[in-house]
N, C-alpha and C. Protein backbone atom coordinates (compact mmCIF):
# COMPACT_ATOMS: atom_id res chain seq x y z
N UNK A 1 -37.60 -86.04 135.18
CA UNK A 1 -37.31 -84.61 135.20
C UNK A 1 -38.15 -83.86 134.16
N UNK A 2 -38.75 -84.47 132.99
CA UNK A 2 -39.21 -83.71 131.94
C UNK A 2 -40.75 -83.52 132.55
N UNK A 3 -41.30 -84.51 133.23
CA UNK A 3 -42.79 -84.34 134.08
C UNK A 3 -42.43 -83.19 135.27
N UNK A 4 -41.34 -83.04 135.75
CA UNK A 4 -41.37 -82.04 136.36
C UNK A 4 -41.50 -80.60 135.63
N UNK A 5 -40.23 -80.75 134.68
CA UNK A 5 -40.16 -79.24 134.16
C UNK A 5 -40.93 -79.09 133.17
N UNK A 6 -41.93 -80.16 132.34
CA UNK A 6 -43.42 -79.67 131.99
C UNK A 6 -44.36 -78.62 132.94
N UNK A 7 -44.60 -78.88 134.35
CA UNK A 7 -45.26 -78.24 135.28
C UNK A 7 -44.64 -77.38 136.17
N UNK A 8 -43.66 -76.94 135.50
CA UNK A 8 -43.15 -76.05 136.71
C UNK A 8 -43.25 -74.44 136.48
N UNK A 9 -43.73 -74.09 137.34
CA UNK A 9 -44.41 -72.27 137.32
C UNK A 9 -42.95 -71.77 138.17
N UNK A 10 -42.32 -70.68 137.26
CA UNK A 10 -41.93 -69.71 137.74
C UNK A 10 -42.40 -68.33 138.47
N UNK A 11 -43.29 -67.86 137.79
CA UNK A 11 -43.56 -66.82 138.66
C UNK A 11 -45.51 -67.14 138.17
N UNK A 12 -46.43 -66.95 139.54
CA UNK A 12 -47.60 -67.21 139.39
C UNK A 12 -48.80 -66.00 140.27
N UNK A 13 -49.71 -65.77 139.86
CA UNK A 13 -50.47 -64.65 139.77
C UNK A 13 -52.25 -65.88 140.23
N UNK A 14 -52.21 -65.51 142.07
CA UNK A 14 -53.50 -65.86 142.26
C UNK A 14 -54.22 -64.66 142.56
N UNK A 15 -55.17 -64.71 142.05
CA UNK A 15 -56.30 -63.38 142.38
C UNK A 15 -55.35 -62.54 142.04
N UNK A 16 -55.30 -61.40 143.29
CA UNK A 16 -54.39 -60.08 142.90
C UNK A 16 -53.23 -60.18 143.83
N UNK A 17 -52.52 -61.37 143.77
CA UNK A 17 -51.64 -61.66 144.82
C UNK A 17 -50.11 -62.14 143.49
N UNK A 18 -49.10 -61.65 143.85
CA UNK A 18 -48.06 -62.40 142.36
C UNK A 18 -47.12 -63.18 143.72
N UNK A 19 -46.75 -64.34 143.33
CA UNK A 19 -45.50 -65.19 143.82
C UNK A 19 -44.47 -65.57 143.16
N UNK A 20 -43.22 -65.20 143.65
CA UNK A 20 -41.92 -65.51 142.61
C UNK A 20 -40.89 -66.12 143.81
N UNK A 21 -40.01 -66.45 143.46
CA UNK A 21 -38.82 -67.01 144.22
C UNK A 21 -38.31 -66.09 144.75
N UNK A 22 -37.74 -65.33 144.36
CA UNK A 22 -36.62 -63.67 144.61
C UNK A 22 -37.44 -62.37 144.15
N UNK A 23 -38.00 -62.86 143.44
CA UNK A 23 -38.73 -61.05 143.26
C UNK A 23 -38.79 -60.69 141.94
N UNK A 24 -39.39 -59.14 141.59
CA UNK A 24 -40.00 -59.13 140.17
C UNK A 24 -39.59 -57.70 140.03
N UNK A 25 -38.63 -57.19 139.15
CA UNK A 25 -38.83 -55.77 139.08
C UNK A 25 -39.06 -55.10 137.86
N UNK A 26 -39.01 -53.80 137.93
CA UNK A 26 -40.03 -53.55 136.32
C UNK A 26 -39.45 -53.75 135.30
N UNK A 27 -38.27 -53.72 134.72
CA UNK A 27 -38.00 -54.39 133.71
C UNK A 27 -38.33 -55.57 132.92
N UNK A 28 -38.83 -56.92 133.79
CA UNK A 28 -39.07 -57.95 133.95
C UNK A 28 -40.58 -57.46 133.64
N UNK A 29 -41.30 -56.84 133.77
CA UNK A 29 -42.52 -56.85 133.58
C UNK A 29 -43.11 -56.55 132.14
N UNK A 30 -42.28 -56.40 131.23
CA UNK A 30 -42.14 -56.57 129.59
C UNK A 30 -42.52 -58.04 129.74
N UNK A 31 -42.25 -58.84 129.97
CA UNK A 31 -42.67 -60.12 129.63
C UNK A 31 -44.29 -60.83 130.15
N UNK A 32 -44.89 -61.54 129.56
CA UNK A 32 -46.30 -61.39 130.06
C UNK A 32 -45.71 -62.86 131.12
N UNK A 33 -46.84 -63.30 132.35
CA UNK A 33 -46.11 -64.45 132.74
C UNK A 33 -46.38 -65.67 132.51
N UNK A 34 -46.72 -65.79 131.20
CA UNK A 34 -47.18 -66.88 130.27
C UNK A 34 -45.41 -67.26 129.73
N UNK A 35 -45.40 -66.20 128.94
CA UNK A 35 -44.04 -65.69 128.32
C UNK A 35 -42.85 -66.58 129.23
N UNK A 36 -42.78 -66.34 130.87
CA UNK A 36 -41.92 -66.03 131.83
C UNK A 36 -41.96 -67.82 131.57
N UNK A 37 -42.92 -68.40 132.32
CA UNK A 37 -43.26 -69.56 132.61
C UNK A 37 -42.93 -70.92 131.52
N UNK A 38 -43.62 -69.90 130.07
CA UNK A 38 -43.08 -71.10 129.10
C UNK A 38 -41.58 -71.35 128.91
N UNK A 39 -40.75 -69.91 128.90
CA UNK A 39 -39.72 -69.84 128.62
C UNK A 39 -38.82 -70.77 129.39
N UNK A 40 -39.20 -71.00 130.88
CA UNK A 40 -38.58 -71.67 132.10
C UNK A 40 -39.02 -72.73 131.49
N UNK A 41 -40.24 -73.43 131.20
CA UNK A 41 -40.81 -75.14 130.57
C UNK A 41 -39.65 -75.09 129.68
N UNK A 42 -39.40 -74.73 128.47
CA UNK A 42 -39.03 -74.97 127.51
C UNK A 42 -37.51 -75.06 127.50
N UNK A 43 -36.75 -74.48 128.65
CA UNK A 43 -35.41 -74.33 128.87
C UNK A 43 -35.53 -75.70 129.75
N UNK A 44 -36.34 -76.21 130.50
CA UNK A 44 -36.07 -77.37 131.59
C UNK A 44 -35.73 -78.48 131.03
N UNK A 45 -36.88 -78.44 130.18
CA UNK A 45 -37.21 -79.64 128.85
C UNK A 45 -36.22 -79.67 127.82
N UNK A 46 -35.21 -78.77 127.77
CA UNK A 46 -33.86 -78.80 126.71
C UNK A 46 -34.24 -78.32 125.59
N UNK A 47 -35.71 -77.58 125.04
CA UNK A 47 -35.70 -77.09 124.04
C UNK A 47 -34.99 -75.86 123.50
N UNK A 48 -34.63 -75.94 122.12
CA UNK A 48 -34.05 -74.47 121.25
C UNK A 48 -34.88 -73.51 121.56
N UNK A 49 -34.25 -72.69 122.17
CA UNK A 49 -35.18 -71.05 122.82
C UNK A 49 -34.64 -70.26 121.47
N UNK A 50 -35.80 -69.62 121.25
CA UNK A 50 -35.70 -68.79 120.27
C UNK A 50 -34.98 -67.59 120.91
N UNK A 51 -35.21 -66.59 119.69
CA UNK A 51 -34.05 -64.94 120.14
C UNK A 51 -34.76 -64.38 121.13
N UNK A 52 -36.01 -64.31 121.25
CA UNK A 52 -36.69 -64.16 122.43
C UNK A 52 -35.98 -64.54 123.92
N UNK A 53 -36.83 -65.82 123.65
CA UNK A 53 -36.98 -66.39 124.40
C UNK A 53 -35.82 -66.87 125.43
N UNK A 54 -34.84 -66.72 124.82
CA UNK A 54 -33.15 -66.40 125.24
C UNK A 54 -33.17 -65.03 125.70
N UNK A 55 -33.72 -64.20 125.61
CA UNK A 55 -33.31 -62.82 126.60
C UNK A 55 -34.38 -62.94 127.54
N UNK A 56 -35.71 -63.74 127.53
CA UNK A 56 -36.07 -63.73 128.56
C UNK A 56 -35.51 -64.63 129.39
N UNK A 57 -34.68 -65.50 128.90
CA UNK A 57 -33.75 -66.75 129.85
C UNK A 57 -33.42 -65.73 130.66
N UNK A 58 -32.27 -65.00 129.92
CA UNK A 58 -31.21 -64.23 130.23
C UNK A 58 -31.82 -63.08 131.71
N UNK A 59 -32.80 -62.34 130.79
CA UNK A 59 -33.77 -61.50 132.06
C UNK A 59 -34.12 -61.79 133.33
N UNK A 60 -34.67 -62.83 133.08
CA UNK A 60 -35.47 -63.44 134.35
C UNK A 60 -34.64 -64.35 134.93
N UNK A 61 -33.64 -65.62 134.76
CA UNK A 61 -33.33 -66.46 135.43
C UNK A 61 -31.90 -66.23 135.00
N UNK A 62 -31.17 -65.57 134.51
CA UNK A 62 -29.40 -65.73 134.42
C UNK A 62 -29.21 -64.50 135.44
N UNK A 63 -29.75 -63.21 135.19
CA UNK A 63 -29.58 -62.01 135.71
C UNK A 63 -29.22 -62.06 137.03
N UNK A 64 -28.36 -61.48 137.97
CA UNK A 64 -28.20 -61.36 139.09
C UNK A 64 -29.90 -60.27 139.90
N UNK A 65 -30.13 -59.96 138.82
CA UNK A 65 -31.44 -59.12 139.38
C UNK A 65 -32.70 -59.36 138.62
N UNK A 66 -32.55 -60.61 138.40
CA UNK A 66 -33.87 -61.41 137.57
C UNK A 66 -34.73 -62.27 138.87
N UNK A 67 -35.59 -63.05 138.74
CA UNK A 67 -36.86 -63.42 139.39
C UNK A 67 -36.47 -64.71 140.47
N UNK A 68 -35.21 -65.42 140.04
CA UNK A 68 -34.64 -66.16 140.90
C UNK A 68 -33.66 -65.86 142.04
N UNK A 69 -32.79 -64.83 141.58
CA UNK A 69 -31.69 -64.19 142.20
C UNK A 69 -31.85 -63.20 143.17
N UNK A 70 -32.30 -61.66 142.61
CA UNK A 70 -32.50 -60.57 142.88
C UNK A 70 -32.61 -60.25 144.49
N UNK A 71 -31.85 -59.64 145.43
CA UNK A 71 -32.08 -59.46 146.54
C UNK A 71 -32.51 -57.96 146.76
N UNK A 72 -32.97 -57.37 145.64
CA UNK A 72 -33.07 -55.94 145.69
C UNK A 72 -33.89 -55.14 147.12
N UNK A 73 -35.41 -56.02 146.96
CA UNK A 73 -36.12 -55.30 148.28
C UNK A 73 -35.37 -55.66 149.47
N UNK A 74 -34.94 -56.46 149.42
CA UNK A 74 -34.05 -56.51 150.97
C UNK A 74 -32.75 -56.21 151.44
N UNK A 75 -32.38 -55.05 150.22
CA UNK A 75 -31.04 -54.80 150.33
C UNK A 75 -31.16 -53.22 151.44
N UNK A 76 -30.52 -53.53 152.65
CA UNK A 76 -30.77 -52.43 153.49
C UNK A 76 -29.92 -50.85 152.88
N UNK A 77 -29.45 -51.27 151.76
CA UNK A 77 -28.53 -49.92 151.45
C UNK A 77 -29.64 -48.88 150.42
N UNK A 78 -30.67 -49.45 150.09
CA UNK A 78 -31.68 -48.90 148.92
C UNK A 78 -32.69 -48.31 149.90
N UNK A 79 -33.15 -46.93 150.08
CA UNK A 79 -34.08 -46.53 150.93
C UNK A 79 -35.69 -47.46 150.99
N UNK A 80 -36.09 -47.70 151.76
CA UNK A 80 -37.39 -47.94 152.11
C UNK A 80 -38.42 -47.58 150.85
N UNK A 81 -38.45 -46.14 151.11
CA UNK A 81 -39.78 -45.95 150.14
C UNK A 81 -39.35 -45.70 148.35
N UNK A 82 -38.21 -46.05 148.22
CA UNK A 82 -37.42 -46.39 146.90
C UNK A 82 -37.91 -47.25 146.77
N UNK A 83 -37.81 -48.67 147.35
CA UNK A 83 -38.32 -50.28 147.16
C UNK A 83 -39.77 -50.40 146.83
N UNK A 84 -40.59 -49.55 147.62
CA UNK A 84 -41.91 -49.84 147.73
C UNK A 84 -42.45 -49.07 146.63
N UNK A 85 -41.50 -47.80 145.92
CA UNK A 85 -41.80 -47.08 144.32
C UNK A 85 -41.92 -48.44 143.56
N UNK A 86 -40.60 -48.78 143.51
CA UNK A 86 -40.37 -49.67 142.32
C UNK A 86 -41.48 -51.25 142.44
N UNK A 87 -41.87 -51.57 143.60
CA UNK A 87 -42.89 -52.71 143.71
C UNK A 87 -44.00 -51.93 143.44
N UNK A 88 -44.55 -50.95 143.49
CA UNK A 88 -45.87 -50.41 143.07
C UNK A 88 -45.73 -50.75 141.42
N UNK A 89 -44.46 -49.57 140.86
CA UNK A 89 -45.14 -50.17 139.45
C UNK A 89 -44.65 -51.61 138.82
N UNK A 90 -44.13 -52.82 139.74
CA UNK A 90 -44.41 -54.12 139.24
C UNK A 90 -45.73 -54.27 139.78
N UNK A 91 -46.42 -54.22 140.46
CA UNK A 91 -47.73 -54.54 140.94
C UNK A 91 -48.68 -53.76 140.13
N UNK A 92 -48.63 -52.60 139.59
CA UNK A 92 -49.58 -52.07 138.65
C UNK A 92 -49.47 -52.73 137.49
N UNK A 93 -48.12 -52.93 136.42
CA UNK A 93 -48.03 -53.48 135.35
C UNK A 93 -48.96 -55.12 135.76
N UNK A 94 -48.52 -55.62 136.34
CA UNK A 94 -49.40 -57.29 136.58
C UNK A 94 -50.46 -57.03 137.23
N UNK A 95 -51.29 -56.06 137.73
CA UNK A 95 -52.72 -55.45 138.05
C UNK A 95 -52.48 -56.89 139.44
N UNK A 96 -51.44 -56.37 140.52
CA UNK A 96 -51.63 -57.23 141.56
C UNK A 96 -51.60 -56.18 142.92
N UNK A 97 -52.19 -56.47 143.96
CA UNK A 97 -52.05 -55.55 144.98
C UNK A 97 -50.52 -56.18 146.10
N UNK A 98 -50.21 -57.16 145.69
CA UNK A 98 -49.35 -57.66 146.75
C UNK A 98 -48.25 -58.51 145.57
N UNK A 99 -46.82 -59.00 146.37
CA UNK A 99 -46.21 -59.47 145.77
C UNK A 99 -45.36 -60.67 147.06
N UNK A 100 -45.49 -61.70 147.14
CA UNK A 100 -44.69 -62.69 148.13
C UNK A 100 -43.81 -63.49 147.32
N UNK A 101 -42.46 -63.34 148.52
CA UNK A 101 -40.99 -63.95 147.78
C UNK A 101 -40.76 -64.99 148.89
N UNK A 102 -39.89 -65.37 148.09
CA UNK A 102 -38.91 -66.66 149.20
C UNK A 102 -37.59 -65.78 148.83
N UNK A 103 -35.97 -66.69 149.04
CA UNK A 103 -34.95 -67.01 148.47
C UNK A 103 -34.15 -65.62 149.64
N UNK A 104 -34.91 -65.07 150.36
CA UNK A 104 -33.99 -63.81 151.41
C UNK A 104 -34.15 -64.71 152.58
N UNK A 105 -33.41 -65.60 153.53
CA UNK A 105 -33.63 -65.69 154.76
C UNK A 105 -33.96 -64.72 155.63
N UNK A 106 -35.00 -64.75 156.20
CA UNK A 106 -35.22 -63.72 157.39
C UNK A 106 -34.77 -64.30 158.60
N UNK A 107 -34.30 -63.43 159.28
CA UNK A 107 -33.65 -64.34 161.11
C UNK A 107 -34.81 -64.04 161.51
N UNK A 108 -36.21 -62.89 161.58
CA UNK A 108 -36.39 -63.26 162.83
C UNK A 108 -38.22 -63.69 162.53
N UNK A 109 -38.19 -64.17 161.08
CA UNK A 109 -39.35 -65.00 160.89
C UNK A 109 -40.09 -63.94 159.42
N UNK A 110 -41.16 -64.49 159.05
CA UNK A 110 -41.91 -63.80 158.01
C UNK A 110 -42.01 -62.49 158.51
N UNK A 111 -41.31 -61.49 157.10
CA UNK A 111 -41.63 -60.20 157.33
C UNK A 111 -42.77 -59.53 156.10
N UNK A 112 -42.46 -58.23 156.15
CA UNK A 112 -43.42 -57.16 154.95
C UNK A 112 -43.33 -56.34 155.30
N UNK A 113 -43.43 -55.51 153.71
CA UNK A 113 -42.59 -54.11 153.89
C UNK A 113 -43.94 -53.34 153.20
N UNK A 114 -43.91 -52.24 152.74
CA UNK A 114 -44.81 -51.46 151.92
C UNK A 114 -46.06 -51.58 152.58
N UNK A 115 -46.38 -51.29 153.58
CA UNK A 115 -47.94 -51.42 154.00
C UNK A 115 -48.43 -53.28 153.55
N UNK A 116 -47.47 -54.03 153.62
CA UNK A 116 -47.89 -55.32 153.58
C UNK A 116 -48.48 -55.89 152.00
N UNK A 117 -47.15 -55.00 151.26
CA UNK A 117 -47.78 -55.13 149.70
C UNK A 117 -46.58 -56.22 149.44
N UNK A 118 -45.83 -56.75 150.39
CA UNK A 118 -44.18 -57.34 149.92
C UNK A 118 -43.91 -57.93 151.36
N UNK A 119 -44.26 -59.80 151.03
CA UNK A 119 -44.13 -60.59 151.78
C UNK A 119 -42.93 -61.35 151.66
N UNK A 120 -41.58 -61.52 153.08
CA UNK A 120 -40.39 -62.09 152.39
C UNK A 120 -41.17 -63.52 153.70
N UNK A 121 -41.20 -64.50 152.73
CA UNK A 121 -41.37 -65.72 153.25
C UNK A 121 -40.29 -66.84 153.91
N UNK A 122 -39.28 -66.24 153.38
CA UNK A 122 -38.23 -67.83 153.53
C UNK A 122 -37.67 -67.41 155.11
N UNK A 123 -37.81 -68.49 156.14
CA UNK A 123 -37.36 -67.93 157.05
C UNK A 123 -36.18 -69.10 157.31
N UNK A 124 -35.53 -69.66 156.65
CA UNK A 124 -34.49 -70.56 156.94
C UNK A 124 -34.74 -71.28 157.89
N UNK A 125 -35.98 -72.42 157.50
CA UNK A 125 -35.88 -73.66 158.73
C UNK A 125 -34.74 -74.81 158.30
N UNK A 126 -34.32 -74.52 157.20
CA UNK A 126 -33.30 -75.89 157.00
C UNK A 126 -32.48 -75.59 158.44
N UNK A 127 -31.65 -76.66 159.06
CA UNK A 127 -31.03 -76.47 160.06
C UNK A 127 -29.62 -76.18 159.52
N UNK A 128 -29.27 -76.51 157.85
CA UNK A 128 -27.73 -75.81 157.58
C UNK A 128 -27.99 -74.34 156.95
N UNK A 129 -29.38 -73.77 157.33
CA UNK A 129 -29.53 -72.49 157.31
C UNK A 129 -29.37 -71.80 158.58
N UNK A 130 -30.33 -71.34 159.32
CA UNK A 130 -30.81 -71.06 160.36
C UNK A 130 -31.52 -71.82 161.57
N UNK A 131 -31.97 -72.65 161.05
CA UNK A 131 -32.80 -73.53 161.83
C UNK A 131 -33.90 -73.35 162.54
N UNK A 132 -35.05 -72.38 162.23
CA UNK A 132 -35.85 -71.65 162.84
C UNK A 132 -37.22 -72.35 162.70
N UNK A 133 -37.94 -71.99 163.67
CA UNK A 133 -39.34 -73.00 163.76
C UNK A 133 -39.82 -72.60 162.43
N UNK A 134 -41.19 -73.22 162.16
CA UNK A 134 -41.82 -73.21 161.30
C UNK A 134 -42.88 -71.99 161.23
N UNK A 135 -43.18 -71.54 160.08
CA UNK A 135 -44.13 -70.39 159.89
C UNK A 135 -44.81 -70.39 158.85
N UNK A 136 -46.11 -69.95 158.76
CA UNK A 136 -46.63 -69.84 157.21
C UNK A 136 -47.56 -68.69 156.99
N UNK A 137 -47.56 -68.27 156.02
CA UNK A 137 -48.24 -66.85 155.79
C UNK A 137 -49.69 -67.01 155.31
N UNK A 138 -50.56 -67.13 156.00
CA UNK A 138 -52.27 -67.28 155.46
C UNK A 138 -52.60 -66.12 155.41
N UNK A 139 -53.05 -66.64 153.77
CA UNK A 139 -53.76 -65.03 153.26
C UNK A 139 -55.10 -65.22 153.37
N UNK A 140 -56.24 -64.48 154.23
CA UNK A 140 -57.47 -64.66 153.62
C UNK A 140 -57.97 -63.36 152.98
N UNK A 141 -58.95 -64.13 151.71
CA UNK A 141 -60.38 -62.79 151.43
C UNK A 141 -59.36 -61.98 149.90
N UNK A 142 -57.87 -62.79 149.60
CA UNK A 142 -57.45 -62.42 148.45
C UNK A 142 -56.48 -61.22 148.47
N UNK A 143 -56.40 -61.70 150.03
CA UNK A 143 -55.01 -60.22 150.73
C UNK A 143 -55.50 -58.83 150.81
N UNK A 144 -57.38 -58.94 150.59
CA UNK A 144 -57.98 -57.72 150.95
C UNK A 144 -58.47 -57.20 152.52
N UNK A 145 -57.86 -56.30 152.96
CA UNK A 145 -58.93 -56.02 154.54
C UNK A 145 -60.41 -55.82 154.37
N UNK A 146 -60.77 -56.97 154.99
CA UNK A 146 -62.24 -56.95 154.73
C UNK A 146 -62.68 -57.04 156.38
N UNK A 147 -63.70 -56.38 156.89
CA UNK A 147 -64.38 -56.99 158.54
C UNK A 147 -64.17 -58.27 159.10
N UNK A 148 -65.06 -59.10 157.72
CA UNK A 148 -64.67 -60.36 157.65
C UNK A 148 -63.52 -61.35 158.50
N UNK A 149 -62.29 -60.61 158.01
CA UNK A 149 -60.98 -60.64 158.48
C UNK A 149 -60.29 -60.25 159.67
N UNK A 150 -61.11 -59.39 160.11
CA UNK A 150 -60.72 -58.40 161.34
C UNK A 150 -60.22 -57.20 160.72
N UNK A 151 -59.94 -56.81 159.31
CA UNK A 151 -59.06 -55.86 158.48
C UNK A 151 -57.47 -56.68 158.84
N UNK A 152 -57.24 -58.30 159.06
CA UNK A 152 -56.21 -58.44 158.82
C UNK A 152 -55.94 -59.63 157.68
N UNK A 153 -56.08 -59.48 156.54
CA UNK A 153 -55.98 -60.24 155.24
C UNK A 153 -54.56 -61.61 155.30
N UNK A 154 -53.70 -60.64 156.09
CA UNK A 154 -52.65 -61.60 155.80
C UNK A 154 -52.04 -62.11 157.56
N UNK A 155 -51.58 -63.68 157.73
CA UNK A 155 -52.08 -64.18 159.30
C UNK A 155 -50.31 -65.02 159.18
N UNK A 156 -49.42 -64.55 160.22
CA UNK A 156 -48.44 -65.09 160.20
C UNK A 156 -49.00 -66.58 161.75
N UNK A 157 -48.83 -67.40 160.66
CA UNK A 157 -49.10 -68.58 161.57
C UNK A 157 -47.84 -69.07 161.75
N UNK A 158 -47.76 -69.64 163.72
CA UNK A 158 -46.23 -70.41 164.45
C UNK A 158 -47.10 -71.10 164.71
C-alpha cells in the first residue's frame, strides 16, 4: 500500500487539459497541485500533516465539495451557465482550457457541458452500477480544434 500511495496523483494537469475524480472548484484552487498531490502522498503513507496541510486534507478530500466528492457541475438545480462561470475561473487559475471528471454516473454515456470545457467520464459499466457498454474519451491535438482533427479535439469512442 505505501508503493501505491507513494504514486498516487490526485488531481493531474496534461498540457492544458486538468483531471480530477469529482471536480475542482475555485476555492480549491489556492492550493498549487503539487500542494494537492503531496498532501494526498503524505496522508496515504500515514504521515503527520502539518497545519497546512490538514486544511488542505480537509479542502480537497474530507469536504463534501472537495475534489473527490463534489457533485456540483452536475447538480441539475444550479443553472447551466452558473457551472460553466465557476469552471472558467478554475480553468483560468490552473491556465487549463478543459477540465475531465469521473465519480457522476452518466445513464446515457460520456457527456460535456460548457462548449466541451467539462468532460463527465464515469458512465457506470460496473454491472452493480448501471451496467453500460464501454466508452472512452480520446482527446487529440491537446483538446484543441485544429483541421487536423476535423475541429473535433475530443472523440467519444463505443
Amino acid at each position: 500500500s505505501k508503493m501505491f500511495a507513494a504514486k498516487k496523483i490526485t488531481i493531474l494537469k496534461i498540457g492544458n487539459i486538468l483531471f480530477c475524480h469529482a471536480g475542482v472548484l475555485p476555492y480549491i484552487t489556492q492550493y498549487s497541485l503539487d500542494e494537492i498531490n503531496n498532501t494526498m502522498r503524505d496522508y496515504l503513507l500515514g504521515h503527520k500533516l502539518s497545519e497546512k496541510k490538514n486544511k488542505i486534507k480537509y479542502d480537497c478530500f474530507d469536504s463534501s465539495e472537495g475534489i473527490l466528492w463534489t457533485r456540483y457541475y452536475s447538480n441539475e438545480n444550479i443553472p447551466q451557465f452558473q457551472k460553466c462561470t465557476i469552471l472558467e475561473k478554475v480553468l483560468n487559475n490552473y491556465k487549463c482550457n478543459t477540465m475531465i471528471v469521473g465519480h457522476t454516473p452518466q445513464m446515457s454515456g460520456i457527456t460535456s457541458m460548457c462548449n466541451n470545457k467539462l468532460w463527465f467520464t464515469d458512465i457506470g459499466m460496473s454491472y452493480s452500477i448501471m451496467n453500460n457498454n464501454t466508452e472512452v474519451l480520446e482527446i487529440l491535438d491537446n483538446g484543441i480544434s485544429l483541421s487536423q482533427n476535423s475541429f473535433k479535439p475530443f472523440r467519444i469512442l463505443k
